[in-house]
Protein backbone atom coordinates (compact mmCIF):
# COMPACT_ATOMS: atom_id res chain seq x y z
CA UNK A 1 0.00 0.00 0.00
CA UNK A 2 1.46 3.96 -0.82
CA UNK A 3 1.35 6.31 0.94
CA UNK A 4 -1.91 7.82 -0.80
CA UNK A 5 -3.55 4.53 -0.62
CA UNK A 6 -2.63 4.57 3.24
CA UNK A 7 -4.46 7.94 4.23
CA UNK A 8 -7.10 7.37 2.08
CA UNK A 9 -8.06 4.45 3.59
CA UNK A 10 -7.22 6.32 6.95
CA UNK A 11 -9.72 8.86 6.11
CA UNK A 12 -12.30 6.13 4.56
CA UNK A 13 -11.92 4.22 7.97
CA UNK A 14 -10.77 0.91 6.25
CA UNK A 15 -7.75 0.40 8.89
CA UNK A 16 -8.44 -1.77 11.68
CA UNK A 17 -8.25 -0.27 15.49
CA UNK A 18 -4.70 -0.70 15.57
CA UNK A 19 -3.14 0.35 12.58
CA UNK A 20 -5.94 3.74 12.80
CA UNK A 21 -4.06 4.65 16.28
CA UNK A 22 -0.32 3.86 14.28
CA UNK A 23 -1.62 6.08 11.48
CA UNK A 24 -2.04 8.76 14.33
CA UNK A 25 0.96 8.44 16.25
CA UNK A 26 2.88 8.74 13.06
CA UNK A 27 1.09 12.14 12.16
CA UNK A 28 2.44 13.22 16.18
CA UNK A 29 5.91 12.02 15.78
CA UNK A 30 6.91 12.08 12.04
CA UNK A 31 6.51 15.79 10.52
CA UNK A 32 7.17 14.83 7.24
CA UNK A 33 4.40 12.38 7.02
CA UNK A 34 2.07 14.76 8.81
CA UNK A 35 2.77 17.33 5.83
CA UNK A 36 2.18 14.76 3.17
CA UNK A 37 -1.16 13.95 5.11
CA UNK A 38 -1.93 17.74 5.33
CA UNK A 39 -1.07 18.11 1.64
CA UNK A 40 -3.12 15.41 0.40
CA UNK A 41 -6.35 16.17 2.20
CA UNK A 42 -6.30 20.20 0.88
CA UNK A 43 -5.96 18.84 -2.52
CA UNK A 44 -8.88 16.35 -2.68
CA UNK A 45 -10.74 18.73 -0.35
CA UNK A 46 -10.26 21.32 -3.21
CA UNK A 47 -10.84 19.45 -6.47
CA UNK A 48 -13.88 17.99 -4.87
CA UNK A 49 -14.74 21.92 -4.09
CA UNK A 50 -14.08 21.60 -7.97
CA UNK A 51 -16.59 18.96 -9.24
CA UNK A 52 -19.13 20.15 -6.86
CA UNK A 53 -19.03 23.52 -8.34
CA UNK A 54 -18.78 22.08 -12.11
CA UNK A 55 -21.88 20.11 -11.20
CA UNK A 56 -23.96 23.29 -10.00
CA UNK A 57 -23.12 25.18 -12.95
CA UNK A 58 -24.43 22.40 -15.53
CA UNK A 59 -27.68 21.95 -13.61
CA UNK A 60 -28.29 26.03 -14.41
CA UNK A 61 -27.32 25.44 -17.39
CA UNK A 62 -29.33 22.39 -17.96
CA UNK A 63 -31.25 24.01 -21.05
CA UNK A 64 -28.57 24.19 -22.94
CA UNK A 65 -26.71 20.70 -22.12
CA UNK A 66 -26.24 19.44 -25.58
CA UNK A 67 -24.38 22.39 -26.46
CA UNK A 68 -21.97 22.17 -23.45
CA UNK A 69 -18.78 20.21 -24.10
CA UNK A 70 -18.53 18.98 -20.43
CA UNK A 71 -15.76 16.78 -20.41
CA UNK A 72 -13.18 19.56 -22.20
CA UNK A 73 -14.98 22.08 -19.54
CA UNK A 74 -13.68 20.06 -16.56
CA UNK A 75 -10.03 19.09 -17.67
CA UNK A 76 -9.77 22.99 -19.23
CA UNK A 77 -11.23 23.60 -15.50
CA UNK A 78 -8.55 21.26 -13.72
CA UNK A 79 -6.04 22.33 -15.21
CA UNK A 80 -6.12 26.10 -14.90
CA UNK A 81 -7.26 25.65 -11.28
CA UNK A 82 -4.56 22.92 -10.75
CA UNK A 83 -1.87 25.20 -9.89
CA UNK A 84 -3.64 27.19 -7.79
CA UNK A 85 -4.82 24.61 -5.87
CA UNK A 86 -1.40 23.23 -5.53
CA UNK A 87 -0.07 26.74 -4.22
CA UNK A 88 -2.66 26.91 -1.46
CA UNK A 89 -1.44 23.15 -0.69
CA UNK A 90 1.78 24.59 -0.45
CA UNK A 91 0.87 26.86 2.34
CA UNK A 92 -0.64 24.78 4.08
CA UNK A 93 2.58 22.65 3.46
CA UNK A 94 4.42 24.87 5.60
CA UNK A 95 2.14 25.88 8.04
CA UNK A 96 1.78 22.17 9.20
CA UNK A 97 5.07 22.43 10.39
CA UNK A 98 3.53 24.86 13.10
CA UNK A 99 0.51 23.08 13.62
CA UNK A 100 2.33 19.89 13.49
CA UNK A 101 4.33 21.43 16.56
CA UNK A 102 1.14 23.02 18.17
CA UNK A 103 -0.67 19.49 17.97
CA UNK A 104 1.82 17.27 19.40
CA UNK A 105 2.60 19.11 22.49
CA UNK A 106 1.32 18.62 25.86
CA UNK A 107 -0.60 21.78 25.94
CA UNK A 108 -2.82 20.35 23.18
CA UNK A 109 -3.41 17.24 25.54
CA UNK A 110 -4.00 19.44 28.35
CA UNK A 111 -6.38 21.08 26.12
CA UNK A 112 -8.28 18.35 24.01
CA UNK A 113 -9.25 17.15 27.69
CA UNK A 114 -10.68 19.95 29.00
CA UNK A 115 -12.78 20.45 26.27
CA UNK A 116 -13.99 16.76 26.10
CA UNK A 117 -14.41 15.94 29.44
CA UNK A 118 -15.44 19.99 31.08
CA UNK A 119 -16.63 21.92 27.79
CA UNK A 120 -20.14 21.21 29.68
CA UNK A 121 -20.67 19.53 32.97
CA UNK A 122 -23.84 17.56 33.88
CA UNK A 123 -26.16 19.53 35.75
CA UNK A 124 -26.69 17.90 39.19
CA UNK A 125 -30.95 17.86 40.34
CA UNK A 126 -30.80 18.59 43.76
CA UNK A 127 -32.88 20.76 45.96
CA UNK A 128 -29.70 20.79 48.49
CA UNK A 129 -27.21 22.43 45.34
CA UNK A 130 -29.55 24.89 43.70
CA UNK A 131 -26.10 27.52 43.55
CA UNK A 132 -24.33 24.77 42.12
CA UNK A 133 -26.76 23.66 39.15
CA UNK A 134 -27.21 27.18 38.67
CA UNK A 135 -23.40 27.94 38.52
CA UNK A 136 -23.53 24.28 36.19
CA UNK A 137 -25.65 26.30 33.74
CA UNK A 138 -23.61 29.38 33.63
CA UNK A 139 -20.94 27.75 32.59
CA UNK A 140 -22.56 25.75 30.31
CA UNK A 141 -23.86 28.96 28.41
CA UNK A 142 -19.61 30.23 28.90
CA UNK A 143 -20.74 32.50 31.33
CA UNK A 144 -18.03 31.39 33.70
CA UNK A 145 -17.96 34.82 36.05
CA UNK A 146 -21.55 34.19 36.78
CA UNK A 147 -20.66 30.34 36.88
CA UNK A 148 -17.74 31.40 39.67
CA UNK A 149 -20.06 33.55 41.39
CA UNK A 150 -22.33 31.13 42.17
CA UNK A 151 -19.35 28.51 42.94
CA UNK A 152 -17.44 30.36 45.68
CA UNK A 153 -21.09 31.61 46.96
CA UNK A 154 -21.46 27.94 47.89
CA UNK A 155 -17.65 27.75 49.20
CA UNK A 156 -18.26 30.51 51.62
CA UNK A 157 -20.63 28.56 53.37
CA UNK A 158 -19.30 25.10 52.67
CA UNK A 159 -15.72 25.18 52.52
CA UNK A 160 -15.12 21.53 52.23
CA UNK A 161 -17.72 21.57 49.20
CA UNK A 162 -15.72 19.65 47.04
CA UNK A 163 -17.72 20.31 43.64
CA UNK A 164 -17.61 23.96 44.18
CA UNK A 165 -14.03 24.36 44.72
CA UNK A 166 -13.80 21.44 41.27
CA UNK A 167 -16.68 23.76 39.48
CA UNK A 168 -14.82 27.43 40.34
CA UNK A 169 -10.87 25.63 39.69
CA UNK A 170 -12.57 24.85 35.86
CA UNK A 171 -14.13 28.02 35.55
CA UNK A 172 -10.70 29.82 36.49
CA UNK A 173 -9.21 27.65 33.83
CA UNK A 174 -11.77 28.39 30.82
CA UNK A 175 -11.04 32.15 31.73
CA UNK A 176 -7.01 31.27 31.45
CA UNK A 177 -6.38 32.20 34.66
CA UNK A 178 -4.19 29.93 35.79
CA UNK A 179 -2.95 30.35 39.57
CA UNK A 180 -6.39 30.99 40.61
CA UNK A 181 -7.61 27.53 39.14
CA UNK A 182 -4.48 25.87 40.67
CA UNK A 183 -5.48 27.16 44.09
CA UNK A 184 -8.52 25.83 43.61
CA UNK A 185 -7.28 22.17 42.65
CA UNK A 186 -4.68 22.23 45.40
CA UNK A 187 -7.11 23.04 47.96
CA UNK A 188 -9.44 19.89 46.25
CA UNK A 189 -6.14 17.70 46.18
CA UNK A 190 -6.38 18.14 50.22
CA UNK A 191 -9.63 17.06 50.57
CA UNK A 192 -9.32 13.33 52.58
CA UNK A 193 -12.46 12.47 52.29
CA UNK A 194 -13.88 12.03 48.68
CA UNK A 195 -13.63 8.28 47.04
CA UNK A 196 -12.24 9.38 44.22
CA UNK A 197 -10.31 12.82 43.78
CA UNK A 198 -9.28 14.42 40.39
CA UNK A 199 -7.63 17.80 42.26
CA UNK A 200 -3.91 16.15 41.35
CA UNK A 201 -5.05 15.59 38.05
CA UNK A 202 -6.83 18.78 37.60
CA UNK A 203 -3.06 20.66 38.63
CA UNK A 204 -1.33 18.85 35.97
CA UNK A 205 -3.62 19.61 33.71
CA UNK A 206 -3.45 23.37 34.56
CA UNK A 207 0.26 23.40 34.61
CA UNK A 208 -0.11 22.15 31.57
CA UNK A 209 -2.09 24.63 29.75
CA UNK A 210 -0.25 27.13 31.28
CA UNK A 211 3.37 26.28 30.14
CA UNK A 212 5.27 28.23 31.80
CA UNK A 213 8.86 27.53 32.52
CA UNK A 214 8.90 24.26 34.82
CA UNK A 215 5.66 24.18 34.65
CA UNK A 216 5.76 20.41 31.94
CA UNK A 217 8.26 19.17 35.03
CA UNK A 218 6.04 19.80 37.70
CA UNK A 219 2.97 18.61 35.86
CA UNK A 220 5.08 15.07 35.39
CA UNK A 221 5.45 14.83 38.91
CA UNK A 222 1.87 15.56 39.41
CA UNK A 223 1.14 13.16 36.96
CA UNK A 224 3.17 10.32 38.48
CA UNK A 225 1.63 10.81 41.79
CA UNK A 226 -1.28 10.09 40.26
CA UNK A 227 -0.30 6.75 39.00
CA UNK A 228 1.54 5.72 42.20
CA UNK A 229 -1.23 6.64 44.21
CA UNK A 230 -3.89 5.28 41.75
CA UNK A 231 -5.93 8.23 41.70
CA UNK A 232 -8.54 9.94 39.58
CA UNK A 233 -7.23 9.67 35.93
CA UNK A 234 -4.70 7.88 36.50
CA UNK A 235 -5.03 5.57 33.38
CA UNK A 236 -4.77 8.93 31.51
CA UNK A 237 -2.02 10.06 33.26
CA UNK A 238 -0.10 6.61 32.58
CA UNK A 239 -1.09 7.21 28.56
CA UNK A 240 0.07 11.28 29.12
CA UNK A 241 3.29 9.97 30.62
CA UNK A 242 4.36 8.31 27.67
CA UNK A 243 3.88 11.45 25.23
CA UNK A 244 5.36 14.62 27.30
């Protein structure tokens, strides 16, 4: 199988589990592959842009279709629009090497989890957390200073609340502000008593996101706790381990 046959069938979904997550790690770890991938998906994105727009202009056109000499319209088409297809290909060519560098760091992981596991949170029915499924909905809607309103109202009078201080530390964190969401997760992190406690998890991530220097050592640490101390997350900490 090329290489063309190989991210076609990628993109079809013909690979089996296995060889779909080798496809992927290859994009993460081999730039030049993850340019060829880049390259080949603008330029079938582009001519199929092509024959979409070939196709809408014979159906207006449909009165006069036995005049229209439809195959020499497309390859004339192609082939004037070729090159400039190929030049916007190119860009995208060299801006891949940025993305390529964007996508495989650990921010992105940091990232990609926040806004799979927190870009909405499941609204607890309670009648004993009406701030908190309030504050739930606020940030569901991205209102997250409402949202943290309504969080530290309940911390004020609960301060071992634990899904306040999670709530308000993810709020913090959707607003990029950083050491305010970390005190929030350390203070979590302390809490003895829940069953299962993401606040170790939660700090990585944050550290994390906010890259600053020593902030990818730290977050290792953090992340390593996690596994020794089988915490919250800490299958994805073990996977996270292996790719920062």
């Amino acid at each position: 199988m090329n290489i063309v046959e190989y991210i076609d069938a990628y993109l079809k979904k013909t690979l089996n589990e296995e060889e779909q997550k080798t496809f992927e790690r290859r994009c993460e770890e081999d730039k030049a592959f993850a340019q060829e991938v880049a390259f080949f998906i603008t330029t079938k994105q582009a001519l199929q842009e092509e024959l979409l727009q070939q196709k809408r202009s014979l159906w207006q056109n449909k009165n006069a279709e036995d005049e229209i000499p439809i195959l020499p319209l497309i390859k004339r088409s192609f082939t004037s629009r070729w090159f400039m297809y190929a030049a916007a290909a190119c860009l995208v060519l060299a801006a891949s090497v940025y993305l390529f560098e964007a996508n495989s760091s650990p921010r992105r992981l940091a990232d990609n989890y926040i806004k799979t596991n927190y870009g909405n949170l499941s609204i607890t029915m309670s009648g004993d957390k009406d701030s908190i499924t309030l504050g739930q909905a606020a940030y569901n809607n991205k209102q997250y200073d409402r949202a943290l309103q309504l969080f530290r109202g309940v911390e004020r009078h609960d301060a071992f609340n634990s899904d306040a201080k999670k709530y308000a530390g993810l709020a913090y964190l959707q607003k990029d502000e950083y050491d305010s969401a970390l005190l929030q997760f350390e203070v979590l992190a302390n809490m003895q008593h829940l069953f299962s406690n993401p606040g170790d998890f939660l700090k990585a991530v944050t550290l994390l996101e906010r890259n600053k220097p020593g902030d990818k050592t730290e977050a290792k640490k953090l992340l390593q706790k996690v596994v020794n101390e089988r915490e919250a997350e800490n299958d994805k900490a073990a996977e996270w381990l292996k790719k920062i």
